[in-house]
PDB file of N, CA and C in Angstrom:
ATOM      1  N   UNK A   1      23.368  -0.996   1.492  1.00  0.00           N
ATOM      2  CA  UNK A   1      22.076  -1.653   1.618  1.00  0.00           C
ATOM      3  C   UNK A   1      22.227  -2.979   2.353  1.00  0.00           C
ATOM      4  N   UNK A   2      21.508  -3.610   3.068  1.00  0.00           N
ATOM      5  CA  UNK A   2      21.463  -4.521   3.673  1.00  0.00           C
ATOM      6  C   UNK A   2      20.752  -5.117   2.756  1.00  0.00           C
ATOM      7  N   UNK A   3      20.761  -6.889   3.449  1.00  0.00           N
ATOM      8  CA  UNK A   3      20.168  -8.196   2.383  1.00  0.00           C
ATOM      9  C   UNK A   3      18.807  -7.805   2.486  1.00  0.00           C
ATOM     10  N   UNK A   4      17.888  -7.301   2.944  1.00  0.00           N
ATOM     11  CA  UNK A   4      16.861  -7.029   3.115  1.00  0.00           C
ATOM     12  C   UNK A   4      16.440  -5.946   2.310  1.00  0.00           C
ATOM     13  N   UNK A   5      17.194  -5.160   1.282  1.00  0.00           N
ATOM     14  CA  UNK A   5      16.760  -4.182   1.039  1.00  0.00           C
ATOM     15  C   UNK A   5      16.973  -4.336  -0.518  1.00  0.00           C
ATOM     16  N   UNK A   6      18.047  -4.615  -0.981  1.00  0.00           N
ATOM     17  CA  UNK A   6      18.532  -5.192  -2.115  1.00  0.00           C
ATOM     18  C   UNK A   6      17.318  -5.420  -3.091  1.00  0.00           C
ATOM     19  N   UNK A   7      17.417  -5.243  -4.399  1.00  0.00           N
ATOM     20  CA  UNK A   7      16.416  -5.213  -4.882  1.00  0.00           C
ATOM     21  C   UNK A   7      16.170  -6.810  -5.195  1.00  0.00           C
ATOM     22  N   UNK A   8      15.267  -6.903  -5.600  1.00  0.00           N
ATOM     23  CA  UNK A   8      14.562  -8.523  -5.366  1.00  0.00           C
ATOM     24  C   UNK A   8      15.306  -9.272  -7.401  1.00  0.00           C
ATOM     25  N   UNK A   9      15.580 -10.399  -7.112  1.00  0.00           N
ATOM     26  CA  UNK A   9      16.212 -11.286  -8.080  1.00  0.00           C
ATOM     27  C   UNK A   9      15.230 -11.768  -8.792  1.00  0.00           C
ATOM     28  N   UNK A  10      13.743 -11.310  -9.611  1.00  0.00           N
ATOM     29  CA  UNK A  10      13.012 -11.830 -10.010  1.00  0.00           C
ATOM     30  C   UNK A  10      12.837 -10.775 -11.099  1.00  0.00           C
ATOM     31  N   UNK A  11      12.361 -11.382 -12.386  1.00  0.00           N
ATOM     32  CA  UNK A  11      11.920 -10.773 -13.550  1.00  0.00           C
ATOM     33  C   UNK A  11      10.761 -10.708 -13.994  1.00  0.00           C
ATOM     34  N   UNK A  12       9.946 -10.138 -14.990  1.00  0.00           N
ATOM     35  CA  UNK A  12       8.458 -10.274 -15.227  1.00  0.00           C
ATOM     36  C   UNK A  12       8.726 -11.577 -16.123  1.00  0.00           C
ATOM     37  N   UNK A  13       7.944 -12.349 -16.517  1.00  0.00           N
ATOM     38  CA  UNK A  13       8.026 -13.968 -16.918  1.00  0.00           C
ATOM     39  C   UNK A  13       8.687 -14.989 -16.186  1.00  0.00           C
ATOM     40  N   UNK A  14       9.342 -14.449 -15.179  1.00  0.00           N
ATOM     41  CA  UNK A  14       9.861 -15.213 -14.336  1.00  0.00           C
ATOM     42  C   UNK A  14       8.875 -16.320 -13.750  1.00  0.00           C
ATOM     43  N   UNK A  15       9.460 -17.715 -13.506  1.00  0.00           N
ATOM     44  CA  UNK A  15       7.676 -18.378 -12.915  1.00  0.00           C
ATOM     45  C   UNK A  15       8.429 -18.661 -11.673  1.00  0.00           C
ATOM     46  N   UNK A  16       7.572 -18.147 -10.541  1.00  0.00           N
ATOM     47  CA  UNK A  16       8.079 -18.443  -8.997  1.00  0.00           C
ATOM     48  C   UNK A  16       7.109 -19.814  -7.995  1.00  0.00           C
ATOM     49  N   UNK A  17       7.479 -20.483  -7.071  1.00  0.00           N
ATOM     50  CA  UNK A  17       6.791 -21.112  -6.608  1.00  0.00           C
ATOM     51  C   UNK A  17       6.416 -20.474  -5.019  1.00  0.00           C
ATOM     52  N   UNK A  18       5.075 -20.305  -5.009  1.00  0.00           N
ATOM     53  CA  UNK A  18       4.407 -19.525  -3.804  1.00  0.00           C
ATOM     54  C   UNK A  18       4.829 -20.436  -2.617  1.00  0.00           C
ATOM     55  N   UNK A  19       5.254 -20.021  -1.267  1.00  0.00           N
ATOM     56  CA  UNK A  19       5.915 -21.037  -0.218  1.00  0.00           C
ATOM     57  C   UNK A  19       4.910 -20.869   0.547  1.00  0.00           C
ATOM     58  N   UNK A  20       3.990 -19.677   1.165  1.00  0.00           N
ATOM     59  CA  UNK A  20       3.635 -18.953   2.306  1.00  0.00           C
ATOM     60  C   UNK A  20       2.061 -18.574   1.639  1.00  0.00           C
ATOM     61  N   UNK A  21       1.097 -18.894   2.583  1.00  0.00           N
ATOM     62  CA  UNK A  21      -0.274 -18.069   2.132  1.00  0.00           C
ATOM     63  C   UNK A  21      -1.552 -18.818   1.771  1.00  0.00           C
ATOM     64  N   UNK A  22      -2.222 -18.347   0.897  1.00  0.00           N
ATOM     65  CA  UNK A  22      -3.583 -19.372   0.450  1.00  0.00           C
ATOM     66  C   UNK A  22      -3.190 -20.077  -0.662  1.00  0.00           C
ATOM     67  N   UNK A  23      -2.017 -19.432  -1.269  1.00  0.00           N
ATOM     68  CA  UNK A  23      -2.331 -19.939  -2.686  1.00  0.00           C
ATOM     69  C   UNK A  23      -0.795 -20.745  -2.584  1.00  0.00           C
ATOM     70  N   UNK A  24      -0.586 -21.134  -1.256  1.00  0.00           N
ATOM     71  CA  UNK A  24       0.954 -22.007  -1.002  1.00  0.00           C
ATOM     72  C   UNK A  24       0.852 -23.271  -2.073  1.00  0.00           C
ATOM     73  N   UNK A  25       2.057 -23.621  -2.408  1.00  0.00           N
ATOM     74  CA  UNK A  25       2.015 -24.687  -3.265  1.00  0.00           C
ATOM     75  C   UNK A  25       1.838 -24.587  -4.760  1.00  0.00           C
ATOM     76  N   UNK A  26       1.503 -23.322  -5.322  1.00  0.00           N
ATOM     77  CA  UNK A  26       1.196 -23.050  -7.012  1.00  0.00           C
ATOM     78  C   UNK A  26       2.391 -22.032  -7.197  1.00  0.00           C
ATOM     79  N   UNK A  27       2.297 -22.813  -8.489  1.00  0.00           N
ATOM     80  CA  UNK A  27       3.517 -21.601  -9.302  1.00  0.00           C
ATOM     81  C   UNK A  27       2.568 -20.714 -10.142  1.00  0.00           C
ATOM     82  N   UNK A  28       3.445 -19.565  -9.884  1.00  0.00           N
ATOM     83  CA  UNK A  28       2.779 -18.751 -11.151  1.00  0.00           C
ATOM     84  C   UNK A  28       3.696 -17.415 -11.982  1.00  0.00           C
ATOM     85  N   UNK A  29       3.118 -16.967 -12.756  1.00  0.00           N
ATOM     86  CA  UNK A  29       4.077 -16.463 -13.930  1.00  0.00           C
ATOM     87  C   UNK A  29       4.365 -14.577 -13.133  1.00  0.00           C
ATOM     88  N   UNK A  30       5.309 -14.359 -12.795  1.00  0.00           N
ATOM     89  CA  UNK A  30       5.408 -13.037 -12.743  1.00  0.00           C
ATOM     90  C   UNK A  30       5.119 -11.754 -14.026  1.00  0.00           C
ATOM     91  N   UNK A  31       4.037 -10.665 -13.572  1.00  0.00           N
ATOM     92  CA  UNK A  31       3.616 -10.155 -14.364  1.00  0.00           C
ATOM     93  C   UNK A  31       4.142  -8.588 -14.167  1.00  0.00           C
ATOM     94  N   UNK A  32       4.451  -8.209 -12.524  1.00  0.00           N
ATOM     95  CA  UNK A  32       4.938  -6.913 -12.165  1.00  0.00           C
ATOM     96  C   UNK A  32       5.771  -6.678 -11.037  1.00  0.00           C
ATOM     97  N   UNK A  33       7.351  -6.508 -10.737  1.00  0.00           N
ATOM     98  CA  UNK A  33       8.093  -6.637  -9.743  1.00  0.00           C
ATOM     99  C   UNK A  33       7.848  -4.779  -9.203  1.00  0.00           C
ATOM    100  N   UNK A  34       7.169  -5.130  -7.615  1.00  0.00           N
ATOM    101  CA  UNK A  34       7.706  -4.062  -7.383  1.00  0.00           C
ATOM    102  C   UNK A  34       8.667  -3.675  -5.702  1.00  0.00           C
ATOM    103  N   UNK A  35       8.524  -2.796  -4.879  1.00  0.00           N
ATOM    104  CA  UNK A  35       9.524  -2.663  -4.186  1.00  0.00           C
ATOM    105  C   UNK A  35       9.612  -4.290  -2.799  1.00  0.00           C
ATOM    106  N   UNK A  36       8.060  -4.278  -2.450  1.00  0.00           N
ATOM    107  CA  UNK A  36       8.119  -5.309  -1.325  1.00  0.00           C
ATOM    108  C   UNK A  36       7.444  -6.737  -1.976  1.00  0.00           C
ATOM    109  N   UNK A  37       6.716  -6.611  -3.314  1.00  0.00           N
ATOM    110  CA  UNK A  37       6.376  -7.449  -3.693  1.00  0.00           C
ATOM    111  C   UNK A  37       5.903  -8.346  -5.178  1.00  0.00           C
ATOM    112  N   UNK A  38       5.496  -8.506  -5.798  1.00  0.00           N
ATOM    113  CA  UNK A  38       5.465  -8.973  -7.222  1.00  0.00           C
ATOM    114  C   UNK A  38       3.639  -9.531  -7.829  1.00  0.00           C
ATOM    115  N   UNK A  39       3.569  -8.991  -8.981  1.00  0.00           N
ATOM    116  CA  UNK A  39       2.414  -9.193  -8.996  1.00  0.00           C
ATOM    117  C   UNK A  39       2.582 -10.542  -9.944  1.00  0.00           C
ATOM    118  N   UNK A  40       1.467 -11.507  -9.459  1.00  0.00           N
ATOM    119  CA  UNK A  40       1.475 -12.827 -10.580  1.00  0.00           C
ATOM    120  C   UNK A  40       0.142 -13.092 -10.981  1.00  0.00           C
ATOM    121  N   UNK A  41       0.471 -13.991 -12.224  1.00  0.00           N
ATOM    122  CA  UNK A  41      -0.887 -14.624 -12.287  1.00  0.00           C
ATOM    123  C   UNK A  41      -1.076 -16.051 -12.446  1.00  0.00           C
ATOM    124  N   UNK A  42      -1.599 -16.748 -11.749  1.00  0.00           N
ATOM    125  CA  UNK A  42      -1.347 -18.030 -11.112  1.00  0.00           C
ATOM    126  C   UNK A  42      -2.350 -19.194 -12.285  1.00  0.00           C
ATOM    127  N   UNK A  43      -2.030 -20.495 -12.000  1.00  0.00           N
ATOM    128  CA  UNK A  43      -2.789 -20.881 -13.159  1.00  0.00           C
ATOM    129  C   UNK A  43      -3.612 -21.960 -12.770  1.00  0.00           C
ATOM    130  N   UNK A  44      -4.815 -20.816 -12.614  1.00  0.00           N
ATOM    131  CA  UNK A  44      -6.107 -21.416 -12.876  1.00  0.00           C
ATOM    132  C   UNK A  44      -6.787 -20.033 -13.160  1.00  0.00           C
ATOM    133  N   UNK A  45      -8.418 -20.144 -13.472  1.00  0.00           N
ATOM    134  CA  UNK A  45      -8.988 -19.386 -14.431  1.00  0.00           C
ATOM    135  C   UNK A  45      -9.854 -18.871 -13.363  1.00  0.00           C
ATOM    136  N   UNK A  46     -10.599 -17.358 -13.478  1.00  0.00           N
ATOM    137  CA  UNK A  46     -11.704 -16.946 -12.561  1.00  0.00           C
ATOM    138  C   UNK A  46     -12.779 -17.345 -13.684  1.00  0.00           C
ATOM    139  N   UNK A  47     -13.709 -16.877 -12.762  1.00  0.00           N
ATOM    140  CA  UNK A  47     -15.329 -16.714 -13.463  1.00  0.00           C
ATOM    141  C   UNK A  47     -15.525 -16.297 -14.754  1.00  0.00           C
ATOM    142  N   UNK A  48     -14.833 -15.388 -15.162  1.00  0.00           N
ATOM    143  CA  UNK A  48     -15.267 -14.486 -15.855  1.00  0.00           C
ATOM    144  C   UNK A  48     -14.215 -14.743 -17.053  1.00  0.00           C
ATOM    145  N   UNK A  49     -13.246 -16.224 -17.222  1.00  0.00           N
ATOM    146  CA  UNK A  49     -12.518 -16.420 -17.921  1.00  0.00           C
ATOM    147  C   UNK A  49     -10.876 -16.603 -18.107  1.00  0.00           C
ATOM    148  N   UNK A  50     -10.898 -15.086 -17.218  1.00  0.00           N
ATOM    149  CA  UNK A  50      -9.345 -14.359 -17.057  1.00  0.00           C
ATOM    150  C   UNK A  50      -8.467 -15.423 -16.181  1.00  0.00           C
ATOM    151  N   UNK A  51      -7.222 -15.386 -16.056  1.00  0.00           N
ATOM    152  CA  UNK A  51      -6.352 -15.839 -15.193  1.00  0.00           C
ATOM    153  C   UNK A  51      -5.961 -14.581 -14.338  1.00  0.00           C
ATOM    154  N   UNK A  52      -6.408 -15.883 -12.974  1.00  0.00           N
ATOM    155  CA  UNK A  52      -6.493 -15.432 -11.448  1.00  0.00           C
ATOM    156  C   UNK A  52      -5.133 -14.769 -11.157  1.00  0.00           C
ATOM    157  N   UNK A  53      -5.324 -13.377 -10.553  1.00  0.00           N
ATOM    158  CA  UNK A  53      -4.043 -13.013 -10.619  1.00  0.00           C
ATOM    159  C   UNK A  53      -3.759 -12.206  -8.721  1.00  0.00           C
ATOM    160  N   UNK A  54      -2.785 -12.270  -8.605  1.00  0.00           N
ATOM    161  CA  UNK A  54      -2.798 -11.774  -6.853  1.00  0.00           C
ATOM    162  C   UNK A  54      -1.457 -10.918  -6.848  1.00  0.00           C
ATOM    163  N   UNK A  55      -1.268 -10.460  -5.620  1.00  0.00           N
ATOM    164  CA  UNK A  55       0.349  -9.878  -5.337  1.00  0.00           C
ATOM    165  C   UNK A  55       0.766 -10.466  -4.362  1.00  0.00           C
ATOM    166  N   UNK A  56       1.943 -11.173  -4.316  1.00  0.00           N
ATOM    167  CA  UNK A  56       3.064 -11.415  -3.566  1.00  0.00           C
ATOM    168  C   UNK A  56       4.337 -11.136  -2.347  1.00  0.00           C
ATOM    169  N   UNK A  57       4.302 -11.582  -1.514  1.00  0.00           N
ATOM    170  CA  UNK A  57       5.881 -10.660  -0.922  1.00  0.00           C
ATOM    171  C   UNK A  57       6.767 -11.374  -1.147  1.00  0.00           C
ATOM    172  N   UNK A  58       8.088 -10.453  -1.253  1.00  0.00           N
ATOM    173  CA  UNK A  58       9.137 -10.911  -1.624  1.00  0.00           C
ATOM    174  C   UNK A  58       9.478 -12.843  -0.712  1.00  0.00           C
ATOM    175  N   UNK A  59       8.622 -12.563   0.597  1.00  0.00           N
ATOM    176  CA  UNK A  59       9.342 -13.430   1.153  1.00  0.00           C
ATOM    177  C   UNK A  59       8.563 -14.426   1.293  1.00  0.00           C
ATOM    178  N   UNK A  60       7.652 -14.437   0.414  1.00  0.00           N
ATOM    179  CA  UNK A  60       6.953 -15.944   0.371  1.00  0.00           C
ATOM    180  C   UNK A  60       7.098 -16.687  -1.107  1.00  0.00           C
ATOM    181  N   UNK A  61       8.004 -16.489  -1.859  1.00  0.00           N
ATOM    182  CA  UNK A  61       8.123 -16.939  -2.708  1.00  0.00           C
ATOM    183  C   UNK A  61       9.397 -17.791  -3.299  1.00  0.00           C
ATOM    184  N   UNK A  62       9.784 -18.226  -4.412  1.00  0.00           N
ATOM    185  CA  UNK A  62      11.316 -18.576  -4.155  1.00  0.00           C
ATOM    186  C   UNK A  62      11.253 -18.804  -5.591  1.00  0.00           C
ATOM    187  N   UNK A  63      12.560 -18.403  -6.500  1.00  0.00           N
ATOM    188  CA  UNK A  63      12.271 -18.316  -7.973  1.00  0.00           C
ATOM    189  C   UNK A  63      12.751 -19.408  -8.721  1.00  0.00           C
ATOM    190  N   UNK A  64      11.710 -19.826  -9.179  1.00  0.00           N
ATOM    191  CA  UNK A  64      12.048 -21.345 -10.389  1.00  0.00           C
ATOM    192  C   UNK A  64      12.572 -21.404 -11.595  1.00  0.00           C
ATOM    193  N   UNK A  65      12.530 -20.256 -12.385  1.00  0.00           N
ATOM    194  CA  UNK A  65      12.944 -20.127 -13.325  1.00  0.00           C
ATOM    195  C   UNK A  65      12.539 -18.601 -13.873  1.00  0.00           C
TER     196      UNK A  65
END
């Protein structure tokens, strides 16, 4: 496998900081790793209560803990 293919170094609770995108600059809590990207949910709240949640690519992110 090449470095590119390797499976990604992130866990679900993992909290990553977003580098790349709209939501550049927020950390948020990993909720689902999958092959190209990770689903999170970032912290602030929608409309309707819930925490705002988006998907990720591997390569805009970088892991904090």
């Amino acid at each position: 496998m090449t470095e590119e293919q390797q499976e990604p170094h992130v866990n679900i609770g993992d909290i990553i900081q977003i580098n790349k995108g709209t939501e550049k600059g927020e950390q948020a809590k990993v909720i689902a790793v999958y092959t190209n990207s990770v689903a999170v949910e970032l912290n602030r709240k929608e409309k309707n209560g819930n925490l705002a949640r988006t998907v990720i690519n591997h390569s805009k992110y970088e892991v904090k803990s």
